[in-house]
PDB file of N, CA and C in Angstrom:
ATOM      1  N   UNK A   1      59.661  77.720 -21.423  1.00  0.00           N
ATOM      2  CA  UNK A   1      59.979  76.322 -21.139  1.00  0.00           C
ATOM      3  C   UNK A   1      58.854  75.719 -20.292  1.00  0.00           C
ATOM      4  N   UNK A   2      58.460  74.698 -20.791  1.00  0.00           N
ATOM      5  CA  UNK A   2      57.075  73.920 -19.990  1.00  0.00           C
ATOM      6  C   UNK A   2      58.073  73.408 -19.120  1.00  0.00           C
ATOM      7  N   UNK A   3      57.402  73.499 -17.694  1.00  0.00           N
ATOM      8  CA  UNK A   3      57.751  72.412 -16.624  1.00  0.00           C
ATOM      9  C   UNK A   3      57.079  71.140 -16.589  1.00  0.00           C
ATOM     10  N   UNK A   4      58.053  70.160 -16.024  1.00  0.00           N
ATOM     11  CA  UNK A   4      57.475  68.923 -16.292  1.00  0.00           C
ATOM     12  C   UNK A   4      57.045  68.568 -14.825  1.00  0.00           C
ATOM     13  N   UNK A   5      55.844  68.134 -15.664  1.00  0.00           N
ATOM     14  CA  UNK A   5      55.038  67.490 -13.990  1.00  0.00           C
ATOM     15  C   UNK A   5      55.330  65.855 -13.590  1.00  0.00           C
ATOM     16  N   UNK A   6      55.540  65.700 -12.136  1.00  0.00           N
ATOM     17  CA  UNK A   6      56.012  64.452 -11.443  1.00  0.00           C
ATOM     18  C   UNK A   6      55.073  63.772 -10.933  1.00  0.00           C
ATOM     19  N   UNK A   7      54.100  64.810 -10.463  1.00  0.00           N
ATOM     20  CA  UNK A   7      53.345  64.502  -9.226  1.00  0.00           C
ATOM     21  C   UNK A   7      52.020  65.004  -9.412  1.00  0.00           C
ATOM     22  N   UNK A   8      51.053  64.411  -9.294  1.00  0.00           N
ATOM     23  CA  UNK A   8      49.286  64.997  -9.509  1.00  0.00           C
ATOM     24  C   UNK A   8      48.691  64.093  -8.423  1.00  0.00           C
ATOM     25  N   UNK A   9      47.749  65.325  -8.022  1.00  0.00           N
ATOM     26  CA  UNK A   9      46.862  64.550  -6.822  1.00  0.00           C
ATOM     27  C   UNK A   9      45.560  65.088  -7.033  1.00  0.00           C
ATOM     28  N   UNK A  10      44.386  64.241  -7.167  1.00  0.00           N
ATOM     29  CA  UNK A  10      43.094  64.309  -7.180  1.00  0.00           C
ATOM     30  C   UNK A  10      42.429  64.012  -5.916  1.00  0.00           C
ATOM     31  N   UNK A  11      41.848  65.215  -5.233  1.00  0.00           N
ATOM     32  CA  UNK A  11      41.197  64.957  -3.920  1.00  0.00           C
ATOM     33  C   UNK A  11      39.675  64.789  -4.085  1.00  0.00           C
ATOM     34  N   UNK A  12      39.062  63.621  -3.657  1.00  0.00           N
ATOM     35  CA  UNK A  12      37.860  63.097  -3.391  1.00  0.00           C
ATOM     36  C   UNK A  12      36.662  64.310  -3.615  1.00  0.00           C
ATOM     37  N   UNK A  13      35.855  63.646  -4.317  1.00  0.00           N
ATOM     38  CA  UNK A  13      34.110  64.996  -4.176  1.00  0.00           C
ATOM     39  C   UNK A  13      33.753  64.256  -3.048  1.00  0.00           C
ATOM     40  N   UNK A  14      33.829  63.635  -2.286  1.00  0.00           N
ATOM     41  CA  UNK A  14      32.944  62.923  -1.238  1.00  0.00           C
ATOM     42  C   UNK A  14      32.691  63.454   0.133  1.00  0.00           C
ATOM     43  N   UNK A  15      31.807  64.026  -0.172  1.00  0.00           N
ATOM     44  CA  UNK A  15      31.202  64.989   0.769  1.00  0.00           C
ATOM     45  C   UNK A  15      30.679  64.898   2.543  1.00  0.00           C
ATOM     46  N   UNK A  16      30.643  63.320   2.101  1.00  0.00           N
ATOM     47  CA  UNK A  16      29.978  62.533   3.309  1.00  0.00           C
ATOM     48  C   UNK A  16      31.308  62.346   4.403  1.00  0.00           C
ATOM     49  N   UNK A  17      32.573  61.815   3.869  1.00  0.00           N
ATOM     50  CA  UNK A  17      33.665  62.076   4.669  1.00  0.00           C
ATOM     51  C   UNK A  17      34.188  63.154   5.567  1.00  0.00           C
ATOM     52  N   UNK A  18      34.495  62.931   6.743  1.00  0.00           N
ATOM     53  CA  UNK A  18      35.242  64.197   7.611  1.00  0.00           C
ATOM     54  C   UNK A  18      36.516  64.078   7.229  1.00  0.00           C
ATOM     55  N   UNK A  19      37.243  62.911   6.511  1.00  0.00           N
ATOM     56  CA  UNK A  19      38.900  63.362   5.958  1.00  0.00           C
ATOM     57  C   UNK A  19      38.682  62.711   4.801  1.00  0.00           C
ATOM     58  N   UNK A  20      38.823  63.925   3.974  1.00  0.00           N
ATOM     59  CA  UNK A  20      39.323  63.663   2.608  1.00  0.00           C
ATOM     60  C   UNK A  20      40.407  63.207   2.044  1.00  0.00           C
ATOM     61  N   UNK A  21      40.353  62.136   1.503  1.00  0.00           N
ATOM     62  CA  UNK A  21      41.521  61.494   0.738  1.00  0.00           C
ATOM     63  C   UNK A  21      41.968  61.690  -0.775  1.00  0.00           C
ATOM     64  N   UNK A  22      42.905  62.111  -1.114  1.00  0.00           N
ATOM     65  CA  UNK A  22      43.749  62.189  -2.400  1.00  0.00           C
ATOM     66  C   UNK A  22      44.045  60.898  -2.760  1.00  0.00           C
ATOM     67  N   UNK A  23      43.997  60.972  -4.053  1.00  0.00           N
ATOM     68  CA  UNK A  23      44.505  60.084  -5.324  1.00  0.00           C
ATOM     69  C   UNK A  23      45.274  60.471  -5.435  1.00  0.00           C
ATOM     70  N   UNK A  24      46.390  59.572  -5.842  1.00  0.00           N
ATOM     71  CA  UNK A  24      48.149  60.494  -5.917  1.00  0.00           C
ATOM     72  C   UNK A  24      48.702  59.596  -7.074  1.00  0.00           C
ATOM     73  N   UNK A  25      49.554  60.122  -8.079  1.00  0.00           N
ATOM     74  CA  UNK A  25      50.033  59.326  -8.951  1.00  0.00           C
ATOM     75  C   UNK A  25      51.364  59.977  -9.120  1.00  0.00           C
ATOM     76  N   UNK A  26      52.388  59.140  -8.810  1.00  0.00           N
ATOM     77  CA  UNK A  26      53.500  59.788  -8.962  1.00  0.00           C
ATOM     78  C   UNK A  26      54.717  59.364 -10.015  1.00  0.00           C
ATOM     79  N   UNK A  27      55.193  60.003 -11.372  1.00  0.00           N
ATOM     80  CA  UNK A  27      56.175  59.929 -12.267  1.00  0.00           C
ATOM     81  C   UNK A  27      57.299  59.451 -12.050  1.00  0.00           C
ATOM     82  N   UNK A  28      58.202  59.022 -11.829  1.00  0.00           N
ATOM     83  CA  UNK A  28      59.612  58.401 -11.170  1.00  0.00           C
ATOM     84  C   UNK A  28      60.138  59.132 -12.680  1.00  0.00           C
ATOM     85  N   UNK A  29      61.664  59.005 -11.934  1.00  0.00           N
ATOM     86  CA  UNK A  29      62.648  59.095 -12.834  1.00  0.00           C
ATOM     87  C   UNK A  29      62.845  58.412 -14.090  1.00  0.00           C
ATOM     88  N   UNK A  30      62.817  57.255 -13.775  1.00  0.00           N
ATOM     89  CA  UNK A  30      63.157  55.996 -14.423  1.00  0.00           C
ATOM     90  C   UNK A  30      61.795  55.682 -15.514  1.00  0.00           C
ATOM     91  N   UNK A  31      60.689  56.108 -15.072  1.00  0.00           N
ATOM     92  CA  UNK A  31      59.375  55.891 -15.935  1.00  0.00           C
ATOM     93  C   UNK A  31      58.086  55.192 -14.982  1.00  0.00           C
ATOM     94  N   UNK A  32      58.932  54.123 -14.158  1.00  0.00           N
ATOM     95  CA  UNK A  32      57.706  53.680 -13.047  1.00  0.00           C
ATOM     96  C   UNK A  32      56.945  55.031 -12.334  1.00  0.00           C
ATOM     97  N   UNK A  33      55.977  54.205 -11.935  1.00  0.00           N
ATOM     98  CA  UNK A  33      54.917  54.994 -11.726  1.00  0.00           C
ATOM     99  C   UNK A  33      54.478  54.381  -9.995  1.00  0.00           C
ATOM    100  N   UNK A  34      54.251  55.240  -9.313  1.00  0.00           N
ATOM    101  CA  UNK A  34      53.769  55.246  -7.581  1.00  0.00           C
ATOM    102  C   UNK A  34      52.424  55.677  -7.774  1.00  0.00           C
ATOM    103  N   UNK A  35      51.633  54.591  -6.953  1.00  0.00           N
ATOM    104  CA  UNK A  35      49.753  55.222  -6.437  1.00  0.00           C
ATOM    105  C   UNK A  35      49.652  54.784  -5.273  1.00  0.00           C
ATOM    106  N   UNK A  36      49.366  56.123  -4.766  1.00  0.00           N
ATOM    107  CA  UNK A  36      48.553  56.149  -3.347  1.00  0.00           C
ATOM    108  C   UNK A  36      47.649  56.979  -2.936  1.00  0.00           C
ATOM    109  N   UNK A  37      47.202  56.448  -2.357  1.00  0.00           N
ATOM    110  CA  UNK A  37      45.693  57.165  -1.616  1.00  0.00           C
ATOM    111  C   UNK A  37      45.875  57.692  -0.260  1.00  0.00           C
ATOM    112  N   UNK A  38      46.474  58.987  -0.067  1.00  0.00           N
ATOM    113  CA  UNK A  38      46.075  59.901   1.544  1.00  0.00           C
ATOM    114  C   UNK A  38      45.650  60.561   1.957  1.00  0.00           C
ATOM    115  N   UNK A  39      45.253  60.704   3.310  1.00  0.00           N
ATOM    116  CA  UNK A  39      44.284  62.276   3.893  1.00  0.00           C
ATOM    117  C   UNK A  39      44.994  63.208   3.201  1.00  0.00           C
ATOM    118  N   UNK A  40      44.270  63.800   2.616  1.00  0.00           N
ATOM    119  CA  UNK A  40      44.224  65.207   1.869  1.00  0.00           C
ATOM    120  C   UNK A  40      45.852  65.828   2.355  1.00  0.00           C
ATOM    121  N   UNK A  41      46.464  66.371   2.033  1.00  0.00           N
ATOM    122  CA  UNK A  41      48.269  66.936   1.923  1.00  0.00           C
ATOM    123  C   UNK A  41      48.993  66.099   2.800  1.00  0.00           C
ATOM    124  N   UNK A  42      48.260  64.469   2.800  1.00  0.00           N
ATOM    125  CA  UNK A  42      49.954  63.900   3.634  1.00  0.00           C
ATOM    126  C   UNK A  42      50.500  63.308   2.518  1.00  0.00           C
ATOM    127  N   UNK A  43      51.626  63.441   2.731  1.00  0.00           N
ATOM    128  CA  UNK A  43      52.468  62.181   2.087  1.00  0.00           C
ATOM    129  C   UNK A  43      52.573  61.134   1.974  1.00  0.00           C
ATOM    130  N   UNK A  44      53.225  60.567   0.584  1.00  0.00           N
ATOM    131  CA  UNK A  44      53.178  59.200   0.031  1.00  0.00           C
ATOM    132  C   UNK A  44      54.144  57.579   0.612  1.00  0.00           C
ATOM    133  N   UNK A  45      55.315  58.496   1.528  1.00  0.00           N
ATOM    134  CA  UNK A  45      55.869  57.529   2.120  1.00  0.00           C
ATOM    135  C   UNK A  45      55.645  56.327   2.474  1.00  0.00           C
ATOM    136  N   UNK A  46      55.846  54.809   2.074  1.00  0.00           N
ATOM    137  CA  UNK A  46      55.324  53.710   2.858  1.00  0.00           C
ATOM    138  C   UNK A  46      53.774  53.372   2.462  1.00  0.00           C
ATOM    139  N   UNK A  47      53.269  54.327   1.879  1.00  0.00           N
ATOM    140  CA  UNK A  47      51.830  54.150   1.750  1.00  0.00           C
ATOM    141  C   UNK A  47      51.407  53.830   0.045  1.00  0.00           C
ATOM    142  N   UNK A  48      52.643  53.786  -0.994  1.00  0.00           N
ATOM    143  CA  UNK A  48      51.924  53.459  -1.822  1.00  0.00           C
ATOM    144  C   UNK A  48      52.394  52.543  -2.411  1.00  0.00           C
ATOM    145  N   UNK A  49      52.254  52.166  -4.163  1.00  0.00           N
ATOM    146  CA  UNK A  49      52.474  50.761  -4.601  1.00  0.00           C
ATOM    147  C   UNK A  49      53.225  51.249  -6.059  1.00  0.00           C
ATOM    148  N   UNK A  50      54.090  50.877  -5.989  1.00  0.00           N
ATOM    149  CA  UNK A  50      55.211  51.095  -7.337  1.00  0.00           C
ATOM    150  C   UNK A  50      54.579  50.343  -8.669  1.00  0.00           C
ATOM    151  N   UNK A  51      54.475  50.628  -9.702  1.00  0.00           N
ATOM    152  CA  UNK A  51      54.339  49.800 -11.060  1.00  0.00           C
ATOM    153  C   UNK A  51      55.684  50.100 -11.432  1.00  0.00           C
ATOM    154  N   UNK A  52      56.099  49.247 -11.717  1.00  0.00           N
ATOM    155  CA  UNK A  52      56.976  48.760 -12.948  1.00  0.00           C
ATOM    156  C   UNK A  52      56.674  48.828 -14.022  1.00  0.00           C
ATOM    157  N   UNK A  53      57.307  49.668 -15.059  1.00  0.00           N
ATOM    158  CA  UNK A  53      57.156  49.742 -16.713  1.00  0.00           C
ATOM    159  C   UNK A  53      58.007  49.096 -17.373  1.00  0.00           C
ATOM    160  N   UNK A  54      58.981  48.263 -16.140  1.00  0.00           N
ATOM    161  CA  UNK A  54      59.890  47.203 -17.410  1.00  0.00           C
ATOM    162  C   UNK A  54      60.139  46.171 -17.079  1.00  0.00           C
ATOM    163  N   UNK A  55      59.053  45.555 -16.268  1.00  0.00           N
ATOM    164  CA  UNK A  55      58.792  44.623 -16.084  1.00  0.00           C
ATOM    165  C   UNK A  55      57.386  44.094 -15.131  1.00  0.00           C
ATOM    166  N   UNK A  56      57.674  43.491 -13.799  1.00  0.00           N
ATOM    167  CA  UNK A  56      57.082  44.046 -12.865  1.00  0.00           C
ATOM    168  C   UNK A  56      55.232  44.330 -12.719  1.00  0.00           C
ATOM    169  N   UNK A  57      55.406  45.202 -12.795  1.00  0.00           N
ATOM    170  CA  UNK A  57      53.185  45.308 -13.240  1.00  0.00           C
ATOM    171  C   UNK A  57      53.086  45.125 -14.460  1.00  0.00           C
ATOM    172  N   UNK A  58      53.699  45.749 -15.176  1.00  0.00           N
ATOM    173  CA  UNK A  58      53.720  45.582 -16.920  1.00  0.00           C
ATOM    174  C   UNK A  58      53.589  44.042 -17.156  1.00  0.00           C
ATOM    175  N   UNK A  59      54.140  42.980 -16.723  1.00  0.00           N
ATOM    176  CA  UNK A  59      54.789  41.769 -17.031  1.00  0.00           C
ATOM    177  C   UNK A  59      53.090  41.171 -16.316  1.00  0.00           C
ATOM    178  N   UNK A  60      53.016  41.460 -15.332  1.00  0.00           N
ATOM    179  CA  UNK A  60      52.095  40.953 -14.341  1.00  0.00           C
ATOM    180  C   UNK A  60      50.685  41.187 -14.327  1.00  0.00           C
ATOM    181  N   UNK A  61      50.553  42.158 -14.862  1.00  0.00           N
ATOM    182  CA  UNK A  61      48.573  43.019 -15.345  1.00  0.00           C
ATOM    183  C   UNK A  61      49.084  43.813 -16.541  1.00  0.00           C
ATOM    184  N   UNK A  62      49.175  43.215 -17.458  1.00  0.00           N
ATOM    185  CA  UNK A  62      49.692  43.790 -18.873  1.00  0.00           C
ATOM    186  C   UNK A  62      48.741  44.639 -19.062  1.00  0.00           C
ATOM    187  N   UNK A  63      48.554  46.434 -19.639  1.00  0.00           N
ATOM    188  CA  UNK A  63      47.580  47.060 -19.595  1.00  0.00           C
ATOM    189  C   UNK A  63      47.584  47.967 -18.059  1.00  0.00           C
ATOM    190  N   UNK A  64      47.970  47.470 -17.186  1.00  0.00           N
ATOM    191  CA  UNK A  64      47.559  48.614 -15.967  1.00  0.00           C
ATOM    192  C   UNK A  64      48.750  49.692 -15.840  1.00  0.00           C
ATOM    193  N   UNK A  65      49.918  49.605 -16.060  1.00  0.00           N
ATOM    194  CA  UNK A  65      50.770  50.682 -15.995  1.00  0.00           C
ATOM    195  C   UNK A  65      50.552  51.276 -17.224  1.00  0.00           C
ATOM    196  N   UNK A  66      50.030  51.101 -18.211  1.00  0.00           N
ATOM    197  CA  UNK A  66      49.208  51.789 -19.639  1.00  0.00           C
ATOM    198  C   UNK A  66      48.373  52.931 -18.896  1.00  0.00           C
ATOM    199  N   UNK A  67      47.064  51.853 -18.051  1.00  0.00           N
ATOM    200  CA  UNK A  67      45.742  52.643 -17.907  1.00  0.00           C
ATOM    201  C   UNK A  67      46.140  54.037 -16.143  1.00  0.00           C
ATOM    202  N   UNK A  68      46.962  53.519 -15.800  1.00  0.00           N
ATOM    203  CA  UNK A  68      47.866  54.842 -14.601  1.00  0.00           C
ATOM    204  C   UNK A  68      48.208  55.909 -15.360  1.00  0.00           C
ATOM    205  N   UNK A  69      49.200  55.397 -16.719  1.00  0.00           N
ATOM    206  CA  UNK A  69      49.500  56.364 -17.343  1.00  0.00           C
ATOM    207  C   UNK A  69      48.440  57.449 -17.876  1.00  0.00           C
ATOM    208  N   UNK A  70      47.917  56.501 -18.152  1.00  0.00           N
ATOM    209  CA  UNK A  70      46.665  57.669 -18.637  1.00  0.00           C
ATOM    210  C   UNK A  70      46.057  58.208 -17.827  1.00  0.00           C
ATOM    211  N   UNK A  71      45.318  57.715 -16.338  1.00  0.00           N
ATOM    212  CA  UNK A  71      45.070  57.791 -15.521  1.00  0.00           C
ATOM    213  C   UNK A  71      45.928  60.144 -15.059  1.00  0.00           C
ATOM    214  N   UNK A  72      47.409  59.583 -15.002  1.00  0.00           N
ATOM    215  CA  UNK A  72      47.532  60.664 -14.840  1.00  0.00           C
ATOM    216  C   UNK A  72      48.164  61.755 -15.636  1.00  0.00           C
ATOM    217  N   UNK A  73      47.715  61.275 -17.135  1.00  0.00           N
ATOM    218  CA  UNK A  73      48.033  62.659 -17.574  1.00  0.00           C
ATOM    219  C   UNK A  73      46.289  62.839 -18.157  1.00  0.00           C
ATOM    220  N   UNK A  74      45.127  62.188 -17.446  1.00  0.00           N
ATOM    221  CA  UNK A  74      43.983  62.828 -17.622  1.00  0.00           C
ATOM    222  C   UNK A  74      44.031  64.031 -16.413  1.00  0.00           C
ATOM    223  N   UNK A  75      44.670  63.718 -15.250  1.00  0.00           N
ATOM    224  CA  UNK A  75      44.676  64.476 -14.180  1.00  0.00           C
ATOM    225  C   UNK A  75      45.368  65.298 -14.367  1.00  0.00           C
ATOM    226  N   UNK A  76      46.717  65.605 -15.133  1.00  0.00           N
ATOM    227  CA  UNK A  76      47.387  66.525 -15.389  1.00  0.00           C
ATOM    228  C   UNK A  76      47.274  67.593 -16.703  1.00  0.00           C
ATOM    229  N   UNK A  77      46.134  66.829 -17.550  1.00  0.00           N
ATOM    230  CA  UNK A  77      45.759  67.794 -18.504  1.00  0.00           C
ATOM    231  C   UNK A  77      44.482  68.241 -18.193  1.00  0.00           C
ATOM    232  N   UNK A  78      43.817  68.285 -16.998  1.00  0.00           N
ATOM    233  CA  UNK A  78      42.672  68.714 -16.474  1.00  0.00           C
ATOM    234  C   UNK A  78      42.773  70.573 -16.293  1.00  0.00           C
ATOM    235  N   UNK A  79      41.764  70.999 -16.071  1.00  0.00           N
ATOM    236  CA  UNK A  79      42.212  72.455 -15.953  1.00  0.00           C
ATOM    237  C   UNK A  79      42.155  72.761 -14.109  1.00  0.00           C
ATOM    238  N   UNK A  80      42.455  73.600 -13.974  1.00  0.00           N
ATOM    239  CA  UNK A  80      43.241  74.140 -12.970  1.00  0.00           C
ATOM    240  C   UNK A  80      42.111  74.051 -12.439  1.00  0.00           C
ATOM    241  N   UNK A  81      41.562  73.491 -11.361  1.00  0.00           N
ATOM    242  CA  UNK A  81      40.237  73.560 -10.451  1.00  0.00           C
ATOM    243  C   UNK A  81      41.007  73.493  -9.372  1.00  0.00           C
ATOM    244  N   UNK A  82      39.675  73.488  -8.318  1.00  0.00           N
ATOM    245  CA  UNK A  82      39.706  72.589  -6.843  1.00  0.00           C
ATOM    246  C   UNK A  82      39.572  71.398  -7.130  1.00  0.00           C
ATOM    247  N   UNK A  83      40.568  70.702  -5.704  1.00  0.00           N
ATOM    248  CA  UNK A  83      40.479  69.562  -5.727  1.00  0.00           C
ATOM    249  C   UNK A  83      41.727  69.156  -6.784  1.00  0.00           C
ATOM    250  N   UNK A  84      42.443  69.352  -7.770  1.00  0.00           N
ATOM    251  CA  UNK A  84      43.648  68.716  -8.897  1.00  0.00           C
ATOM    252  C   UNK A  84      44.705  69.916  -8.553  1.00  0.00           C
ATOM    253  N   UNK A  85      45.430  68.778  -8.425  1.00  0.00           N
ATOM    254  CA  UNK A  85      47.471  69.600  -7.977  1.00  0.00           C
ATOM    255  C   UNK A  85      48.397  69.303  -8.596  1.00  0.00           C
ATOM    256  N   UNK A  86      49.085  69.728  -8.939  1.00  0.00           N
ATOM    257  CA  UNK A  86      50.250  69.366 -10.472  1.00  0.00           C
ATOM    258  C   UNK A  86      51.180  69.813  -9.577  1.00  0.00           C
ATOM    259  N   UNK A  87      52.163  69.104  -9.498  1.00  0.00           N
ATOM    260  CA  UNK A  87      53.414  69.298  -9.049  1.00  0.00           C
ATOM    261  C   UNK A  87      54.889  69.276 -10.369  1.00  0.00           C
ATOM    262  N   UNK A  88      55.187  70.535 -10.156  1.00  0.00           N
ATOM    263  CA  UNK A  88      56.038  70.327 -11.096  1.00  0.00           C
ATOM    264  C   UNK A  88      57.349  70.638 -10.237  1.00  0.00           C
ATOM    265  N   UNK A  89      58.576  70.248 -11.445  1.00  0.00           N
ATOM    266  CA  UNK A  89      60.081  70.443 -11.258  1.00  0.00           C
ATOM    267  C   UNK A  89      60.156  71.935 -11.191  1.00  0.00           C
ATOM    268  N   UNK A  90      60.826  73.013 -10.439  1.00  0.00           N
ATOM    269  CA  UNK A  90      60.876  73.608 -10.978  1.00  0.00           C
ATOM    270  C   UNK A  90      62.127  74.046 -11.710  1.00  0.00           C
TER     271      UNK A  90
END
């Protein structure tokens, strides 16, 4: 049984930084989609921005809850490196 992934986080190559920040894209239940950007393993609480897929961003930047989507299942069909985190159900 494949587990399904919720949650993927892409942490920064940027070398020049003393705190590294993650790209975070997070799956909802419902289909909306959460992005946020934090120091490397904090959490998304308060810090990120909901799209709407049924209305909402969809309705409002037609195309950007498309290009997230893709966004993170490029990150989730990436191979297992440093730096990319798949969070699954288990």
């Amino acid at each position: 049984m494949k587990k399904e992934i919720f949650e993927v986080r892409y942490l920064t190559d940027d070398r020049d930084g003393r705190i590294k920040n993650e790209f975070v894209i997070t799956r909802g239940g419902n289909g909306d989609l959460y992005v946020a950007v934090v120091p490397e393993g904090e959490g998304t609480i308060n810090r990120g921005v909901r799209l709407c897929t049924s209305g909402g961003a969809s309705f409002a930047a037609p195309g950007l809850t498309v290009a997230v989507a893709k966004a993170f299942e490029a990150i989730a069909n990436a191979p297992d490196r440093e730096g990319i985190k798949k969070i699954s159900f288990e």
